[in-house]
PDB file of N, CA and C in Angstrom:
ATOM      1  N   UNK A   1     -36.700 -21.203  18.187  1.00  0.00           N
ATOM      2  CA  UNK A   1     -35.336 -21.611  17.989  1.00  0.00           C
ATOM      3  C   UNK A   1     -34.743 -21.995  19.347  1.00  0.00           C
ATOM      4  N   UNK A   2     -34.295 -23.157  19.449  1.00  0.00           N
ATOM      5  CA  UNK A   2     -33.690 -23.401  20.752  1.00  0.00           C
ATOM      6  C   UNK A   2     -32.081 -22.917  20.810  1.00  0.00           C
ATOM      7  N   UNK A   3     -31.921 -22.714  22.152  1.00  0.00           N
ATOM      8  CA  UNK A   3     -30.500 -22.096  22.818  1.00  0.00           C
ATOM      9  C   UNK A   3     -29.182 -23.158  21.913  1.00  0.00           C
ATOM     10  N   UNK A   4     -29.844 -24.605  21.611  1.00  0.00           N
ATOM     11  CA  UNK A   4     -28.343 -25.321  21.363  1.00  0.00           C
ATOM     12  C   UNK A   4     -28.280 -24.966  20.148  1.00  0.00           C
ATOM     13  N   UNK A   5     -28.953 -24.436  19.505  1.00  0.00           N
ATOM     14  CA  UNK A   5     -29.359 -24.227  17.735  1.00  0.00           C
ATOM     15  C   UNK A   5     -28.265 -23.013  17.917  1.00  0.00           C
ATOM     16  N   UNK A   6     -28.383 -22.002  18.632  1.00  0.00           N
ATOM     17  CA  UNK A   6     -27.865 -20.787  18.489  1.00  0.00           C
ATOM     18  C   UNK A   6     -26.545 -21.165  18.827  1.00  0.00           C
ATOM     19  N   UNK A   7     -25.937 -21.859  19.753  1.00  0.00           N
ATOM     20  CA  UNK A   7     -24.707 -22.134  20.415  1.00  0.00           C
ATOM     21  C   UNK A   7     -23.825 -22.676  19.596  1.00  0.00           C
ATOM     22  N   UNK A   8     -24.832 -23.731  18.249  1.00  0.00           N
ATOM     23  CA  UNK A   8     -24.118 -24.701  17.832  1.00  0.00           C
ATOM     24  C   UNK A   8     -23.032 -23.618  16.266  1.00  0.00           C
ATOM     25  N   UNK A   9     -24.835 -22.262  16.124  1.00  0.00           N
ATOM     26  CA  UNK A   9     -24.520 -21.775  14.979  1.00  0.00           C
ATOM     27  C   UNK A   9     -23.417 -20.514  15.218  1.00  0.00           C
ATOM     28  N   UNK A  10     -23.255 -19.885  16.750  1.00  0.00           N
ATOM     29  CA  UNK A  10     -22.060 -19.340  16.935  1.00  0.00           C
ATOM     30  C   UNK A  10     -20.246 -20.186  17.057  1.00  0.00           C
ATOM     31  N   UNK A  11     -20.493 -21.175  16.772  1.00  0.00           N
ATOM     32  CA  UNK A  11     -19.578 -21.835  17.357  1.00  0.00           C
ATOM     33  C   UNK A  11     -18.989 -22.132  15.809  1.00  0.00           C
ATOM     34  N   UNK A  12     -20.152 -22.619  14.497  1.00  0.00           N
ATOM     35  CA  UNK A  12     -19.580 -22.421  13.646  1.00  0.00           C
ATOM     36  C   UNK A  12     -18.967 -21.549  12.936  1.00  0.00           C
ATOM     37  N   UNK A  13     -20.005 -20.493  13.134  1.00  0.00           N
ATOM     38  CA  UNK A  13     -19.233 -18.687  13.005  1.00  0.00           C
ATOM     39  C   UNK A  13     -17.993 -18.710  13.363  1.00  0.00           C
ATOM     40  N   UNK A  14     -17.699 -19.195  14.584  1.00  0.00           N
ATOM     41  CA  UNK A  14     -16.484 -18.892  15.376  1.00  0.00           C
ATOM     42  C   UNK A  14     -15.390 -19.219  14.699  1.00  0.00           C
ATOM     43  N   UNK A  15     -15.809 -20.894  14.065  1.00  0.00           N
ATOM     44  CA  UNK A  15     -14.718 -21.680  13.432  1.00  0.00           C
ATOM     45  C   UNK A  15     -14.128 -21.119  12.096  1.00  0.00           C
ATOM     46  N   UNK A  16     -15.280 -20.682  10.997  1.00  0.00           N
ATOM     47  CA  UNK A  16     -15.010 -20.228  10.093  1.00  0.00           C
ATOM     48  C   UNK A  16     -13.902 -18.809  10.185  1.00  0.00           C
ATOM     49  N   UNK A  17     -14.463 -17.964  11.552  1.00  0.00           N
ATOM     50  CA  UNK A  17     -13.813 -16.833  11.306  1.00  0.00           C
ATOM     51  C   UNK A  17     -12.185 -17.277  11.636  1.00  0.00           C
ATOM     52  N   UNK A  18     -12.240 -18.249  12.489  1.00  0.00           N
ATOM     53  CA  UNK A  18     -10.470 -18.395  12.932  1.00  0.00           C
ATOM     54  C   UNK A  18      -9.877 -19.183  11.562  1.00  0.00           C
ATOM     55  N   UNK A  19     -10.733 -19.494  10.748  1.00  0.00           N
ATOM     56  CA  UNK A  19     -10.074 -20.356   9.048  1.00  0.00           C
ATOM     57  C   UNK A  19      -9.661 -19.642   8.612  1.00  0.00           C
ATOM     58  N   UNK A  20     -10.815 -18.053   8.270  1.00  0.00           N
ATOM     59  CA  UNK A  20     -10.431 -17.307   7.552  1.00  0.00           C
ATOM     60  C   UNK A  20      -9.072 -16.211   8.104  1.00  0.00           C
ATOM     61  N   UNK A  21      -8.918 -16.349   9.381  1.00  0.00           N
ATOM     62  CA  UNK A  21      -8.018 -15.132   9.677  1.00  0.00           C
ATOM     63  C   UNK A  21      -6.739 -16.189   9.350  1.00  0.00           C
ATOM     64  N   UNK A  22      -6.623 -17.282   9.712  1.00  0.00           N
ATOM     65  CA  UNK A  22      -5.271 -18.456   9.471  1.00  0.00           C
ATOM     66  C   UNK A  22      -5.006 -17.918   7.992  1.00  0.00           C
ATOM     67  N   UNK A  23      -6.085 -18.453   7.175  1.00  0.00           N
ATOM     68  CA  UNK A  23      -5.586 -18.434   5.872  1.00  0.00           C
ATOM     69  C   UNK A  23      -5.397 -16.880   5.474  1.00  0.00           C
ATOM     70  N   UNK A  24      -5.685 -15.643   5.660  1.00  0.00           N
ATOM     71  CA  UNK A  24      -4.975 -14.584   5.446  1.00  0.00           C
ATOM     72  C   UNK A  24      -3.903 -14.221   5.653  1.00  0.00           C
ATOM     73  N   UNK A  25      -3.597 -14.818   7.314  1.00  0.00           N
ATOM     74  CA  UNK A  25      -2.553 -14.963   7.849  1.00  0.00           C
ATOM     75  C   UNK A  25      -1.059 -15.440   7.248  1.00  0.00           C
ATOM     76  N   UNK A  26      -1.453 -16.914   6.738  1.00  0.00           N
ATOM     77  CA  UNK A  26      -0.523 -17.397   6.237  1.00  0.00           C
ATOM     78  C   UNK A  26      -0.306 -17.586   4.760  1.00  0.00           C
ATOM     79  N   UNK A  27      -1.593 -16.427   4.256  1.00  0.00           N
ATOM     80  CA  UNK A  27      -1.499 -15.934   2.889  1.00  0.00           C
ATOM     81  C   UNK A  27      -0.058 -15.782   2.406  1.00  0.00           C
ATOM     82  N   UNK A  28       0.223 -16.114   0.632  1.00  0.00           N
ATOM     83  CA  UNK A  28       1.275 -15.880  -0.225  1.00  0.00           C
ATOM     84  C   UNK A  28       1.577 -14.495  -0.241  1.00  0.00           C
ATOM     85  N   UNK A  29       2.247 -13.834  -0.233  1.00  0.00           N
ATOM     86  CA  UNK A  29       2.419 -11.911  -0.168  1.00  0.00           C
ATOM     87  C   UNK A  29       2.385 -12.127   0.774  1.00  0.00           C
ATOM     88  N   UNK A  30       2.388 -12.412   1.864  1.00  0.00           N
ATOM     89  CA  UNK A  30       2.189 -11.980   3.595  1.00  0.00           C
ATOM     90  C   UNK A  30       3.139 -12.062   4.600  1.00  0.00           C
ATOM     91  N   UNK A  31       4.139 -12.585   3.972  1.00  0.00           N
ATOM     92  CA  UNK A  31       5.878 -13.308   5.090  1.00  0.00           C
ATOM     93  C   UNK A  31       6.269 -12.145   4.766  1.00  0.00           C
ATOM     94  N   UNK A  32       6.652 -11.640   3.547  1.00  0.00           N
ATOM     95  CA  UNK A  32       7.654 -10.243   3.657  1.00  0.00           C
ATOM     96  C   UNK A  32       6.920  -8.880   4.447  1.00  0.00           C
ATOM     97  N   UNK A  33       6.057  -8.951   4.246  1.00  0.00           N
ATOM     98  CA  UNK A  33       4.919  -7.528   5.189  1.00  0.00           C
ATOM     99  C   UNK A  33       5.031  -7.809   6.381  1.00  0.00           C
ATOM    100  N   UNK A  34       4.926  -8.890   6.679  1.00  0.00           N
ATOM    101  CA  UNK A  34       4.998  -9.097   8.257  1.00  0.00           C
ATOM    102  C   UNK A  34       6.239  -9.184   8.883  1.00  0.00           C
ATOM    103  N   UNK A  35       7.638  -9.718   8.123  1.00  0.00           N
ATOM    104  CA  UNK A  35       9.039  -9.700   8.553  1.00  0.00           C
ATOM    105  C   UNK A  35       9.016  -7.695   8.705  1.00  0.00           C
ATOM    106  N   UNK A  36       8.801  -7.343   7.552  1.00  0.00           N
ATOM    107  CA  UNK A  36       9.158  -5.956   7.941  1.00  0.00           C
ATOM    108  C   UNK A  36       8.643  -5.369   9.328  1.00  0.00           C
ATOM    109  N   UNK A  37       7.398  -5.794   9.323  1.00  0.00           N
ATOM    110  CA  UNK A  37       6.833  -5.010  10.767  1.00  0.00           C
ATOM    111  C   UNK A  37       7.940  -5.620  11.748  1.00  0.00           C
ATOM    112  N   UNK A  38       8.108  -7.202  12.161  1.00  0.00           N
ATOM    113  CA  UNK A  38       8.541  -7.220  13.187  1.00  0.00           C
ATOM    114  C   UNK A  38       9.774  -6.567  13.022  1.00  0.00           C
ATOM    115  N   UNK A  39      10.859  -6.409  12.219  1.00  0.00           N
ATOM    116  CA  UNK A  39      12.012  -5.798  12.618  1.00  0.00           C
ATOM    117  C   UNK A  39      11.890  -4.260  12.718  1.00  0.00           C
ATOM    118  N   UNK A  40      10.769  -3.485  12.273  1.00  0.00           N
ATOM    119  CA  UNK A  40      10.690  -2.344  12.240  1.00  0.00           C
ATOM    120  C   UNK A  40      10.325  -1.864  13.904  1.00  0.00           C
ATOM    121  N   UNK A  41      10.609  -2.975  14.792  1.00  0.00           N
ATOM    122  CA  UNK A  41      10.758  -2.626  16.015  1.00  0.00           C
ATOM    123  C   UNK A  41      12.281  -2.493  16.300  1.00  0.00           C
ATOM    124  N   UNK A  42      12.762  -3.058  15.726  1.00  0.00           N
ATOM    125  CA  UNK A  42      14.606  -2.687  16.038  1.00  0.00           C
ATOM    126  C   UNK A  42      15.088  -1.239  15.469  1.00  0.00           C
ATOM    127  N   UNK A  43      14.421  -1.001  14.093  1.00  0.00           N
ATOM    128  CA  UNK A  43      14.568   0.118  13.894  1.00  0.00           C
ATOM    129  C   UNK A  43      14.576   1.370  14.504  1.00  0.00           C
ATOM    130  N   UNK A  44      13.321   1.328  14.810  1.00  0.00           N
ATOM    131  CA  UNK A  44      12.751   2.443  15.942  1.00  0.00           C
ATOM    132  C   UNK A  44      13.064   2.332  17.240  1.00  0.00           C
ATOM    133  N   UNK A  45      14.273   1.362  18.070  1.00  0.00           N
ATOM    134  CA  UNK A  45      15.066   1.634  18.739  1.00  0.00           C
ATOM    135  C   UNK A  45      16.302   2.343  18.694  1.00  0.00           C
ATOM    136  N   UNK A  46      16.886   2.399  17.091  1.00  0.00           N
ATOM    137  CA  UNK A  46      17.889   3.099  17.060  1.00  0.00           C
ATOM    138  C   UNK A  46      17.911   4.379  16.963  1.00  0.00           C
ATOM    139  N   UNK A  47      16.459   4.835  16.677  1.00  0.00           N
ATOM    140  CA  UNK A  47      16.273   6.325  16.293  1.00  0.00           C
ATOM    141  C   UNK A  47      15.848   6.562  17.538  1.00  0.00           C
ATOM    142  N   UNK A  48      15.227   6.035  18.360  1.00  0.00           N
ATOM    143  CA  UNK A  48      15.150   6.770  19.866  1.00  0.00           C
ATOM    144  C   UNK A  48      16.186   6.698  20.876  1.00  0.00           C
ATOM    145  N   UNK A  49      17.424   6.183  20.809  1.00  0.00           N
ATOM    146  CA  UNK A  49      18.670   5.841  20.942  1.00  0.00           C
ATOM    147  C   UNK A  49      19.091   7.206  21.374  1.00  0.00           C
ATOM    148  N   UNK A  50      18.892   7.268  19.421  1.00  0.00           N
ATOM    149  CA  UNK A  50      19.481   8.604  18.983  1.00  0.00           C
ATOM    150  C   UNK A  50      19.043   9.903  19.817  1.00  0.00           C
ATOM    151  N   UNK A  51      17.522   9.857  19.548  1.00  0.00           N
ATOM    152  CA  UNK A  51      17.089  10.919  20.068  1.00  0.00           C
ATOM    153  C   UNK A  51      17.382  11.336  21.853  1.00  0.00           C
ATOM    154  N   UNK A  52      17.003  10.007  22.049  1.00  0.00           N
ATOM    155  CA  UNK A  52      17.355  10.598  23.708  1.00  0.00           C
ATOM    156  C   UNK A  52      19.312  10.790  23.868  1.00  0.00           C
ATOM    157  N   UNK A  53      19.759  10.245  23.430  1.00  0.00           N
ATOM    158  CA  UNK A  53      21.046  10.937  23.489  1.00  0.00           C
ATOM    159  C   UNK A  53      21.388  12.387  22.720  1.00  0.00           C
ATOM    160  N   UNK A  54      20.570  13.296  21.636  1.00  0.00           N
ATOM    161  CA  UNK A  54      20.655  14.195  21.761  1.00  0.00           C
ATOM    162  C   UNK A  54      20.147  15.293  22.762  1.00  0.00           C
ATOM    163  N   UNK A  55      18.791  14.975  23.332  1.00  0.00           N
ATOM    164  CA  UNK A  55      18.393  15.858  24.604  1.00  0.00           C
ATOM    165  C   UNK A  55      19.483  15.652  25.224  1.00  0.00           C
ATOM    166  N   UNK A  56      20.049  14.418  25.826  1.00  0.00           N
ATOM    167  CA  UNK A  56      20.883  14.400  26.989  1.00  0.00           C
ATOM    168  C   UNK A  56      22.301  15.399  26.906  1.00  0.00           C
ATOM    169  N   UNK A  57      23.015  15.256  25.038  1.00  0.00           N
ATOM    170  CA  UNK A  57      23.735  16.194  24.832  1.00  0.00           C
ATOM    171  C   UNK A  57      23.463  17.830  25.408  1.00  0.00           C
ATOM    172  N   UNK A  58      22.118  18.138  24.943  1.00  0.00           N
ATOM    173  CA  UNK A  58      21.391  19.527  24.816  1.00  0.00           C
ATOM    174  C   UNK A  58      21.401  20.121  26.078  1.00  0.00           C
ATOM    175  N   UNK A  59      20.783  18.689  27.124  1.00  0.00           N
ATOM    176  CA  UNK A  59      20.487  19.248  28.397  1.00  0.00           C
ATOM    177  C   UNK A  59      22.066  19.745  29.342  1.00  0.00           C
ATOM    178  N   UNK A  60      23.056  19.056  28.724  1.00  0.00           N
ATOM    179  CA  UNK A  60      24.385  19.103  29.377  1.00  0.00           C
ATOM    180  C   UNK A  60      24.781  20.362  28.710  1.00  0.00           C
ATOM    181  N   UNK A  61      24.537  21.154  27.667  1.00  0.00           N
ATOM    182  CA  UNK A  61      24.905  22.115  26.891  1.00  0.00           C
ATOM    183  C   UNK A  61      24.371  23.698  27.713  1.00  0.00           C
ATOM    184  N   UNK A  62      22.947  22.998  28.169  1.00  0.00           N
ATOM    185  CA  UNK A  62      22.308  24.058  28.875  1.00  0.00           C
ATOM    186  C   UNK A  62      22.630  24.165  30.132  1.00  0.00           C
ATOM    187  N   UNK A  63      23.029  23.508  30.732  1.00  0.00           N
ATOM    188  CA  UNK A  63      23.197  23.346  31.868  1.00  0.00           C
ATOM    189  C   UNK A  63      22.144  22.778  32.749  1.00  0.00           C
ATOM    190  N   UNK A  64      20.763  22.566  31.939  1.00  0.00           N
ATOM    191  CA  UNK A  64      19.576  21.874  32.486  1.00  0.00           C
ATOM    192  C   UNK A  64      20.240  20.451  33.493  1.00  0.00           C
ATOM    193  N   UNK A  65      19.078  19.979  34.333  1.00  0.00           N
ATOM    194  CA  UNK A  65      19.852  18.698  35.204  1.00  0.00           C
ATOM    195  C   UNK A  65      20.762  18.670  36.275  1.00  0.00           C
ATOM    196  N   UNK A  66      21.636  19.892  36.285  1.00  0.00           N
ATOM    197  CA  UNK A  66      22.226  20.131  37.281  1.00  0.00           C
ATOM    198  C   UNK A  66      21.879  20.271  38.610  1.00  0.00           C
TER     199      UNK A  66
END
């Protein structure tokens, strides 16, 4: 088997696999799953918001930080 045989047959591999991840990608069912993830990064800013402003309450309560 020559080297261009192998090069030519990874290269088609290659192609197919980037078809198949596109078309999962931009699969029907797939816009609302994926909107959620990205905003579920805003989310989880407000709850760590939260959280570090309760230590900061706590630590001022204790007198910690001083």
């Amino acid at each position: 088997m020559d080297v261009n045989i192998v090069r030519e047959l990874v290269m088609v591999f290659g192609f197919c696999a980037f078809i198949g991840v596109a078309v999962w990608a931009y699969g029907p069912g797939r816009k609302s799953r994926f909107e959620r993830a990205a905003l579920s990064v805003f989310q989880d800013d407000d709850r760590d918001a939260l959280s570090v402003a309760e230590m900061v309450v706590r630590a001022r309560r204790t007198g910690e930080g001083d």
